[in-house]
PDB file of N, CA and C in Angstrom:
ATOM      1  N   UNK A   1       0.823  -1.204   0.000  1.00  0.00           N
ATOM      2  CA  UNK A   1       0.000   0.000   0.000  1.00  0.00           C
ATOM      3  C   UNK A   1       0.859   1.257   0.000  1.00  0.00           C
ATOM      4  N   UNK A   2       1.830   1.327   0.992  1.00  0.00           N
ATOM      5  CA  UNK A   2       3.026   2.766   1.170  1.00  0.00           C
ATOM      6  C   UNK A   2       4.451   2.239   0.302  1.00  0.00           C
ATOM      7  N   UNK A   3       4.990   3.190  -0.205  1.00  0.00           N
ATOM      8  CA  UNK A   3       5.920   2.906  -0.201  1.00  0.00           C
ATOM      9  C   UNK A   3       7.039   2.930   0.907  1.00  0.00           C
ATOM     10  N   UNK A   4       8.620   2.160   0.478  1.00  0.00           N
ATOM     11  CA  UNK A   4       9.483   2.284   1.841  1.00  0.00           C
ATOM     12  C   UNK A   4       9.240   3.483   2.110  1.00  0.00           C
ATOM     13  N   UNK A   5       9.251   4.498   1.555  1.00  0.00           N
ATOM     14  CA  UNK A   5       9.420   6.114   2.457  1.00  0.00           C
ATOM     15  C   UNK A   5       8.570   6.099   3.469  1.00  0.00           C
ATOM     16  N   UNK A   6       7.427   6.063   2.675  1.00  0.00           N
ATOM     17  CA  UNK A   6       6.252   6.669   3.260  1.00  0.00           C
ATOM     18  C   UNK A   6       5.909   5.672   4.591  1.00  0.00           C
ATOM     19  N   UNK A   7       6.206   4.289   4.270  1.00  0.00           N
ATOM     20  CA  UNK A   7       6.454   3.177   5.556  1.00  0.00           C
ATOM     21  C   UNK A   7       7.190   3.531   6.843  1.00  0.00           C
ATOM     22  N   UNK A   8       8.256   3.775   6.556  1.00  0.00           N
ATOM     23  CA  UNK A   8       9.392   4.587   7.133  1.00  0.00           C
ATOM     24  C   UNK A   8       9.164   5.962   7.807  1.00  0.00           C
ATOM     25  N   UNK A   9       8.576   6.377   6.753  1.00  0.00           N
ATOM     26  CA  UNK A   9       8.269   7.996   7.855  1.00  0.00           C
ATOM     27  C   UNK A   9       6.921   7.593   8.925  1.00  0.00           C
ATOM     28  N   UNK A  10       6.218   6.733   8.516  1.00  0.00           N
ATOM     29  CA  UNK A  10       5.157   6.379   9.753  1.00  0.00           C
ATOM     30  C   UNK A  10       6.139   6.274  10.899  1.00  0.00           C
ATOM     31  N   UNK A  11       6.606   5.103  10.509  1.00  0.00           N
ATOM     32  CA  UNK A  11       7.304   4.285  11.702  1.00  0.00           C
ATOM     33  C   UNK A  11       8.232   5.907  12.700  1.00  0.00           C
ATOM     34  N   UNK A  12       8.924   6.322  11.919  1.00  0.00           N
ATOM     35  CA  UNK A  12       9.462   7.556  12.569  1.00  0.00           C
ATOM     36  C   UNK A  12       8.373   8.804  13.078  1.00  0.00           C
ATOM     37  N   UNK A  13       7.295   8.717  12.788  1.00  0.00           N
ATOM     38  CA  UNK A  13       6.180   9.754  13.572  1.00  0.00           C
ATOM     39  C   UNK A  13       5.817   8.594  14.906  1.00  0.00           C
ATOM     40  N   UNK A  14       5.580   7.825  14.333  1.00  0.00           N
ATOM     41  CA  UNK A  14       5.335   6.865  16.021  1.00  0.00           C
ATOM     42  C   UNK A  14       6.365   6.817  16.799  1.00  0.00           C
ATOM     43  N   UNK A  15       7.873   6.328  16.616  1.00  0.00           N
ATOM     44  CA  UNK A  15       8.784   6.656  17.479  1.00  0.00           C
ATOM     45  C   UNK A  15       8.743   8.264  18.260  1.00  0.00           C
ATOM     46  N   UNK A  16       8.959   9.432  17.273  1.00  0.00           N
ATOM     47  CA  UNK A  16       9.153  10.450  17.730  1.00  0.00           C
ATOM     48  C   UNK A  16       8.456  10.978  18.686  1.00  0.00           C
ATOM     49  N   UNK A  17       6.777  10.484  18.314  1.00  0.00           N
ATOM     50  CA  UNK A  17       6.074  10.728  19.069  1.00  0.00           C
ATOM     51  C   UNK A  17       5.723  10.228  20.475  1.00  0.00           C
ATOM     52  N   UNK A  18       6.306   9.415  20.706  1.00  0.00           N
ATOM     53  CA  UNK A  18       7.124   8.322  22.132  1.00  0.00           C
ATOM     54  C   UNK A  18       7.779   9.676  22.769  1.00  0.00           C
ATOM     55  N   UNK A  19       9.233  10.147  21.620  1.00  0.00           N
ATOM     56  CA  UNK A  19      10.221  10.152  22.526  1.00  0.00           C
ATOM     57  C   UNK A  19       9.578  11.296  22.881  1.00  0.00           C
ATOM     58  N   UNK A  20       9.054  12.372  22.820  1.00  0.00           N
ATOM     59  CA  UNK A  20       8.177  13.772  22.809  1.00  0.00           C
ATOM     60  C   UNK A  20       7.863  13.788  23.927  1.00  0.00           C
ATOM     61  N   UNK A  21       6.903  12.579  24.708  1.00  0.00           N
ATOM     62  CA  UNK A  21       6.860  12.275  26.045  1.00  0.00           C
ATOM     63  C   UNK A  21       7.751  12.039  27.029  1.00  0.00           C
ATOM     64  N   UNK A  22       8.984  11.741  26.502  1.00  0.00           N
ATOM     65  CA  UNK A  22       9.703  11.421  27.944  1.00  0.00           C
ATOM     66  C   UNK A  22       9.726  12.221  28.786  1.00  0.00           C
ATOM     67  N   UNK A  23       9.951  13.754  28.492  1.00  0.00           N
ATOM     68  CA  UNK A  23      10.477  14.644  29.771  1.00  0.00           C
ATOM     69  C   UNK A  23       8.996  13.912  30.619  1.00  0.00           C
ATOM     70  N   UNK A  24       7.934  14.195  30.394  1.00  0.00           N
ATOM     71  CA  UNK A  24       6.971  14.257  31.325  1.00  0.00           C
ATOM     72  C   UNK A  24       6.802  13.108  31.996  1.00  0.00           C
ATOM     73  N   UNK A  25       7.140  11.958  30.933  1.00  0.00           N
ATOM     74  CA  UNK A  25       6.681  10.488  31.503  1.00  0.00           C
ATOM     75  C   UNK A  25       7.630   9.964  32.116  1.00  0.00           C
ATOM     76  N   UNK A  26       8.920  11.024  32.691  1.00  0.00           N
ATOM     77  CA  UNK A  26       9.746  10.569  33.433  1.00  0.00           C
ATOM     78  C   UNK A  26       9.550  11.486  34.673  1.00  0.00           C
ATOM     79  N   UNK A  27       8.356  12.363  34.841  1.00  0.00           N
ATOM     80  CA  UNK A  27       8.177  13.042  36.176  1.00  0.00           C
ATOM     81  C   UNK A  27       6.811  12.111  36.776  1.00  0.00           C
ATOM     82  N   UNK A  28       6.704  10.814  36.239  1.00  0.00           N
ATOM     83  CA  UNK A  28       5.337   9.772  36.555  1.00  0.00           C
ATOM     84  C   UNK A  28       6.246   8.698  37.260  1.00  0.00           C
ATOM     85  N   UNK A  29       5.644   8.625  38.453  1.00  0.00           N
ATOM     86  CA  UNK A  29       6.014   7.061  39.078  1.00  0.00           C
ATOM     87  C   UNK A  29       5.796   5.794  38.819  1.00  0.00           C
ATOM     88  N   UNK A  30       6.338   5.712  37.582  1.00  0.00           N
ATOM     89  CA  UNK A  30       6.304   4.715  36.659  1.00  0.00           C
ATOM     90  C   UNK A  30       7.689   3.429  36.984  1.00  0.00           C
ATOM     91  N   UNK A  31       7.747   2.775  36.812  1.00  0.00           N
ATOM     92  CA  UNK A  31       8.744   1.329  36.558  1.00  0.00           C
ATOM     93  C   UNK A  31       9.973   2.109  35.504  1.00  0.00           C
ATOM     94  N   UNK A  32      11.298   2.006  36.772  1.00  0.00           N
ATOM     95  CA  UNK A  32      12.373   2.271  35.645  1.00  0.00           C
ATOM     96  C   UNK A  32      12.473   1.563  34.410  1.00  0.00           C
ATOM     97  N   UNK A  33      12.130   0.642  34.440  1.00  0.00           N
ATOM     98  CA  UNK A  33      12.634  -0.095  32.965  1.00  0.00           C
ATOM     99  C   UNK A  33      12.107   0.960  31.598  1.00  0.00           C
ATOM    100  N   UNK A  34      11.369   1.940  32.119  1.00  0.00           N
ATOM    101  CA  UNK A  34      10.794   2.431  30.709  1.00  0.00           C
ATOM    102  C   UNK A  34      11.966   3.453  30.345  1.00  0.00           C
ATOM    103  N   UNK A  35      13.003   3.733  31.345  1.00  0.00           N
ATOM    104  CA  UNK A  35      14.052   4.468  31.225  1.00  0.00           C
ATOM    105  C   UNK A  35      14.787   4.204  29.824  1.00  0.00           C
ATOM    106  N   UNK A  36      15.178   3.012  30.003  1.00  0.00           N
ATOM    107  CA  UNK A  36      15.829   1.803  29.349  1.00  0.00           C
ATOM    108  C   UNK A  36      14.898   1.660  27.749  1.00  0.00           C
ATOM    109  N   UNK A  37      13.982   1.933  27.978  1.00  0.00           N
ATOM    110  CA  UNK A  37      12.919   1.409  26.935  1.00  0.00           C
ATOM    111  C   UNK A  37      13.070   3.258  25.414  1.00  0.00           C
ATOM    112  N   UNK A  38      13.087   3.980  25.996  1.00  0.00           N
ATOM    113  CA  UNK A  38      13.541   5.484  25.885  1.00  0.00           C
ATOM    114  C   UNK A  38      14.333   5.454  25.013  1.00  0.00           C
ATOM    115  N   UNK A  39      15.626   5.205  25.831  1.00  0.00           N
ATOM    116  CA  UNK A  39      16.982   4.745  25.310  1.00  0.00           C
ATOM    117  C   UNK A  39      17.260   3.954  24.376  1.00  0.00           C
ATOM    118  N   UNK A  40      16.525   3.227  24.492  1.00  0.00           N
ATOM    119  CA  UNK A  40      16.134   2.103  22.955  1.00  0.00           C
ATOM    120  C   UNK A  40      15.291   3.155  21.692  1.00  0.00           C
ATOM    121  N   UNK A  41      14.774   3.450  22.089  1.00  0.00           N
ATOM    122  CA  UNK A  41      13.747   4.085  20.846  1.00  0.00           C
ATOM    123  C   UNK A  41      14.811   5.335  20.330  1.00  0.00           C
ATOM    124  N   UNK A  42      15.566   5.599  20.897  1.00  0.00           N
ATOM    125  CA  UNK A  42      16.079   7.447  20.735  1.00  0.00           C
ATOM    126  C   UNK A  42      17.360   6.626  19.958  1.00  0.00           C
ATOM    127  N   UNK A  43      17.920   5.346  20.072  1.00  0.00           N
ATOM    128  CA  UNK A  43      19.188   4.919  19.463  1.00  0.00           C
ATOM    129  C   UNK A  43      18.457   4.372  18.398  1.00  0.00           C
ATOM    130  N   UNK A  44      17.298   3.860  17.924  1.00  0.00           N
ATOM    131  CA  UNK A  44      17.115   3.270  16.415  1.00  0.00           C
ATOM    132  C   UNK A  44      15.855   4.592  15.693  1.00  0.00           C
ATOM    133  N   UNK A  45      15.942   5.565  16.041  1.00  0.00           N
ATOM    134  CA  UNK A  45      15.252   6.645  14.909  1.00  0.00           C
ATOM    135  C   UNK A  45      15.797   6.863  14.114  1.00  0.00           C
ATOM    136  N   UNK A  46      17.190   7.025  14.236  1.00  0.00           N
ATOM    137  CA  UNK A  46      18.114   7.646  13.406  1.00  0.00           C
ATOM    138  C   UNK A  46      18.428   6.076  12.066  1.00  0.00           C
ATOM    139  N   UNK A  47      17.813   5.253  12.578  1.00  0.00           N
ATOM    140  CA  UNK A  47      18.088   3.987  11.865  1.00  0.00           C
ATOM    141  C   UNK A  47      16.935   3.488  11.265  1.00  0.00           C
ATOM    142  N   UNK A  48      15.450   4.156  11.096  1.00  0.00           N
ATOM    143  CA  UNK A  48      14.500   4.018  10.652  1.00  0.00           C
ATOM    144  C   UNK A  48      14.852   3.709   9.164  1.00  0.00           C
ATOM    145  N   UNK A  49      15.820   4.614   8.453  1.00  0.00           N
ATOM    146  CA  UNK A  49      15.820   4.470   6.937  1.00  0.00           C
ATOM    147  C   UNK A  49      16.407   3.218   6.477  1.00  0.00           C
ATOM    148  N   UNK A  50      17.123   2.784   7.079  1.00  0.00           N
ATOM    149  CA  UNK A  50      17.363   1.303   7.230  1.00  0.00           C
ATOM    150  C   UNK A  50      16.461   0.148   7.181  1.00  0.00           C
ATOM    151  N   UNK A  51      15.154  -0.016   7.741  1.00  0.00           N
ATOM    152  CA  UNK A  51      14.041  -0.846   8.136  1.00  0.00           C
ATOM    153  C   UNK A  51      13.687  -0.820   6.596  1.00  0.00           C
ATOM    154  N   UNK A  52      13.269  -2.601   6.277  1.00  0.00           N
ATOM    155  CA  UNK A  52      12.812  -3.053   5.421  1.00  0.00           C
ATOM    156  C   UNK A  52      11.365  -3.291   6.182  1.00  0.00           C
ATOM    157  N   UNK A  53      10.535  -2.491   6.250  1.00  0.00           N
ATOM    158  CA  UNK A  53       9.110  -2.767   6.699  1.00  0.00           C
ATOM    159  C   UNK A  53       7.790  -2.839   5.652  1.00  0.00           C
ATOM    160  N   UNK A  54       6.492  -3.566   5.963  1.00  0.00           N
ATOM    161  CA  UNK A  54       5.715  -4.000   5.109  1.00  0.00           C
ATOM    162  C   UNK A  54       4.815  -3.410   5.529  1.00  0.00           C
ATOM    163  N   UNK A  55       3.248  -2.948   4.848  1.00  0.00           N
ATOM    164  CA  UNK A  55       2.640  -2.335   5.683  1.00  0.00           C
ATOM    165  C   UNK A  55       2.023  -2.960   7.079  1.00  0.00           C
ATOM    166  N   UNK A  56       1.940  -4.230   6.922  1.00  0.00           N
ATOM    167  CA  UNK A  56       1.507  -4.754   8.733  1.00  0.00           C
ATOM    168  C   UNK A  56       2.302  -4.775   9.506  1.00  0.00           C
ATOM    169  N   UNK A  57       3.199  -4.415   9.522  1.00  0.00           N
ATOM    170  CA  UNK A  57       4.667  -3.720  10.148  1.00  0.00           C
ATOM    171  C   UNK A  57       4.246  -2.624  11.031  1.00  0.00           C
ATOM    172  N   UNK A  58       4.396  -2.184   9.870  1.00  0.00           N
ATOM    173  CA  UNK A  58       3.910  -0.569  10.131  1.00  0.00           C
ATOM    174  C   UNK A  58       2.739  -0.146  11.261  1.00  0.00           C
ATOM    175  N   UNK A  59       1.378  -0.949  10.328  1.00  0.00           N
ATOM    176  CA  UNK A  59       0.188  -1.045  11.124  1.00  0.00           C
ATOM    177  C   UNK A  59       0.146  -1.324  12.379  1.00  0.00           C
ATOM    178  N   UNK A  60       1.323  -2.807  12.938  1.00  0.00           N
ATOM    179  CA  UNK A  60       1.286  -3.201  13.874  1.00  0.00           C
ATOM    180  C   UNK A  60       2.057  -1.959  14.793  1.00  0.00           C
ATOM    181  N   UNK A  61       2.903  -1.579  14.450  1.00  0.00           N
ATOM    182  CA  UNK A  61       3.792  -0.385  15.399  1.00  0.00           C
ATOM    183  C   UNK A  61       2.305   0.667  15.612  1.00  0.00           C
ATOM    184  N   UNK A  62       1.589   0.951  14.124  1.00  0.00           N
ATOM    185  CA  UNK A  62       0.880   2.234  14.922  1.00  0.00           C
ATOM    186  C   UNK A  62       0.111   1.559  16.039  1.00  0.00           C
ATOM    187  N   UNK A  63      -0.527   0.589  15.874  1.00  0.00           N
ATOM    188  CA  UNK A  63      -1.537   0.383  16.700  1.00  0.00           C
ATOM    189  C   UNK A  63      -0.865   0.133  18.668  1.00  0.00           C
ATOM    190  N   UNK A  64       0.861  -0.438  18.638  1.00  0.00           N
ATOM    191  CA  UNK A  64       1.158  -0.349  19.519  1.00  0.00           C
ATOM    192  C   UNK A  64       1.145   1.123  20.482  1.00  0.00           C
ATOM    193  N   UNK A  65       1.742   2.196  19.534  1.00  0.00           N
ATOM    194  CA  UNK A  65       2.093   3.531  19.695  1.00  0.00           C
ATOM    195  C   UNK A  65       0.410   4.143  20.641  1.00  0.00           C
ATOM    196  N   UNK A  66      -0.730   3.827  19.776  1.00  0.00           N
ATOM    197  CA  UNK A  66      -1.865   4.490  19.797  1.00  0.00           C
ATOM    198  C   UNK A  66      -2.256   3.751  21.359  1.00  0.00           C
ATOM    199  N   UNK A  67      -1.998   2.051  21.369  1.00  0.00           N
ATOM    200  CA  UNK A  67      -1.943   1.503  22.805  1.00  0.00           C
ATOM    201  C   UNK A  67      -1.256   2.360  23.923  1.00  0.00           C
ATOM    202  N   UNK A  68      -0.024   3.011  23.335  1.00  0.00           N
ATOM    203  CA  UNK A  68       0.554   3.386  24.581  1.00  0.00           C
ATOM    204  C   UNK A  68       0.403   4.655  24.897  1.00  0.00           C
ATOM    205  N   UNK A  69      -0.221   5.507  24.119  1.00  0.00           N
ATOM    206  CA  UNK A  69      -0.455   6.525  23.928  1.00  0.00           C
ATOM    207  C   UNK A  69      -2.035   6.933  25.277  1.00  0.00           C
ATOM    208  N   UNK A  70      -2.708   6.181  24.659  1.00  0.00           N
ATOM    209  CA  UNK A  70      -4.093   5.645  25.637  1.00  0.00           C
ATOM    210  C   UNK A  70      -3.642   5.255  26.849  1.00  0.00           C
ATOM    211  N   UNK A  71      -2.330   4.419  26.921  1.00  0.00           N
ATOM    212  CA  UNK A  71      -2.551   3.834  28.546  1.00  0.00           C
ATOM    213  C   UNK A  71      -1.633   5.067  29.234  1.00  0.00           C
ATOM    214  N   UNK A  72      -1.455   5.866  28.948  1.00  0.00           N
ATOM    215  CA  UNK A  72      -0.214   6.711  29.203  1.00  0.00           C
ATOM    216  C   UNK A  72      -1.233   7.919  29.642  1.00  0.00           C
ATOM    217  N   UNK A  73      -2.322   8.502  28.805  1.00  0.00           N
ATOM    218  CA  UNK A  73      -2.838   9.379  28.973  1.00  0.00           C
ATOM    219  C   UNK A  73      -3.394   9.699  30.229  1.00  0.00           C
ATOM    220  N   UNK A  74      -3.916   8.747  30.927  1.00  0.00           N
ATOM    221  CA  UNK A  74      -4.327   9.073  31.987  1.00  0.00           C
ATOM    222  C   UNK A  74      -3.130   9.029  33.602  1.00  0.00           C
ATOM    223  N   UNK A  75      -2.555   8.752  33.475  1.00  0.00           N
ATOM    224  CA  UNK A  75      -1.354   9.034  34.753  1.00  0.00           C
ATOM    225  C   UNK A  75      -0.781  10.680  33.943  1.00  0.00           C
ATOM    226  N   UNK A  76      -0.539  10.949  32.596  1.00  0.00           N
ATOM    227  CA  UNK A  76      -0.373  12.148  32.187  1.00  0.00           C
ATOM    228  C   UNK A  76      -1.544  13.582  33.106  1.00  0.00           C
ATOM    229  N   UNK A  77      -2.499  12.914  32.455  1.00  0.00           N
ATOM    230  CA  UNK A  77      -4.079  14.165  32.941  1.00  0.00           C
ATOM    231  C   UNK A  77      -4.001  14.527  34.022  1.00  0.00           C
ATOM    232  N   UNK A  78      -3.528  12.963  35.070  1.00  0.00           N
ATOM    233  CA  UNK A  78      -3.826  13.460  36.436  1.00  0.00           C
ATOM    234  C   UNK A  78      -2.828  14.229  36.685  1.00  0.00           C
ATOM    235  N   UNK A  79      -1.039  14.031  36.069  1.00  0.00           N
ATOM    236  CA  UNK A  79      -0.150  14.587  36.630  1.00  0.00           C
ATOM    237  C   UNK A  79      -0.344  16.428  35.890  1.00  0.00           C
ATOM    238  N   UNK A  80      -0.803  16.306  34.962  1.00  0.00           N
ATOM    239  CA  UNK A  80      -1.081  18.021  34.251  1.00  0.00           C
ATOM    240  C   UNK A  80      -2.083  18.656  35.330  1.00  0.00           C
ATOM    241  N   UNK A  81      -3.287  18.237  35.839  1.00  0.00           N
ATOM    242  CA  UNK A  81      -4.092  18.480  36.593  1.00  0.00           C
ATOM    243  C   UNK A  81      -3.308  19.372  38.525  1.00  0.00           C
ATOM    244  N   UNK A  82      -2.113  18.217  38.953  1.00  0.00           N
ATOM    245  CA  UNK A  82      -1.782  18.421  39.752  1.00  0.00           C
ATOM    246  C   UNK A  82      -1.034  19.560  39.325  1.00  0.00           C
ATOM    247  N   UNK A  83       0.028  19.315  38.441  1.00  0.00           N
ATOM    248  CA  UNK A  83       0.716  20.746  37.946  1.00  0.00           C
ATOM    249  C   UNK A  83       0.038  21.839  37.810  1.00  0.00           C
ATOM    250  N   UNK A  84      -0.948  21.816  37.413  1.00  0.00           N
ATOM    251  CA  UNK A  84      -2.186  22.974  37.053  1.00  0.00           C
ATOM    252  C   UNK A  84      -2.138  23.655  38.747  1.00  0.00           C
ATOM    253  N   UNK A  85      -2.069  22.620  39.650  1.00  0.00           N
ATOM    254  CA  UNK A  85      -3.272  23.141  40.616  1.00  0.00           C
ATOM    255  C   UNK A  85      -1.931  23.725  41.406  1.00  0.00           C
ATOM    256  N   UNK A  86      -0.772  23.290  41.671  1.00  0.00           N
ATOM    257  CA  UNK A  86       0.599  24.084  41.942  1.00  0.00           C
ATOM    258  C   UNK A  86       0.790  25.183  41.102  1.00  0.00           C
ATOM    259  N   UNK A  87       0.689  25.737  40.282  1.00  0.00           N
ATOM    260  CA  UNK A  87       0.940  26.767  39.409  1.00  0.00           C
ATOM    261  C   UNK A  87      -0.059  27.867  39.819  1.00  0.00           C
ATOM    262  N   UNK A  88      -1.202  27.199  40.196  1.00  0.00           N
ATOM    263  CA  UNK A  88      -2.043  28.658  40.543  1.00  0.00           C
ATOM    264  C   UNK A  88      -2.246  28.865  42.079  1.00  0.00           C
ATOM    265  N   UNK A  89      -1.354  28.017  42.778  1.00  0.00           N
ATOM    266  CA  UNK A  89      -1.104  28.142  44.223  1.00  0.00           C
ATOM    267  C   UNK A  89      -0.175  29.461  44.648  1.00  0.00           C
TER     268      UNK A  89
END
């Protein structure tokens, strides 16, 4: 359906859009290992153009991204919420 580019640049909007979160999702009392997990994603972006991917490749990464995106959102809300409520203290 995509070509490699266009395969490729998905895959690199879903990574990026990971790493975009860290500052915040590292002020969440979350399980270090996602430290580690970070660190992984930020060393193979630059290696995206490399990936021989197909589109269920692809598909499968967005749908992970959009998973983590959802389970993420809500420890995010509450922590924006608390920030909110320190800022106008």
């Amino acid at each position: 359906m995509g070509n490699r580019q266009t395969l490729q640049a998905r895959v690199l909007n879903c990574l990026l859009t990971i790493v975009e979160l860290e500052p915040l999702i590292k002020k969440l009392p979350l399980d270090s290992d996602l430290r580690a997990e970070f660190k992984f994603i930020k060393s193979i972006v630059n290696q995206v153009n490399e990936f021989d991917l197909s589109e269920n490749d692809v598909s499968r990464i967005e749908r992970a991204t959009a998973t983590f995106l959802d389970e993420i959102s809500v420890p995010l809300s509450i922590f924006y919420k608390d920030f909110k409520k320190q800022k106008l203290q």
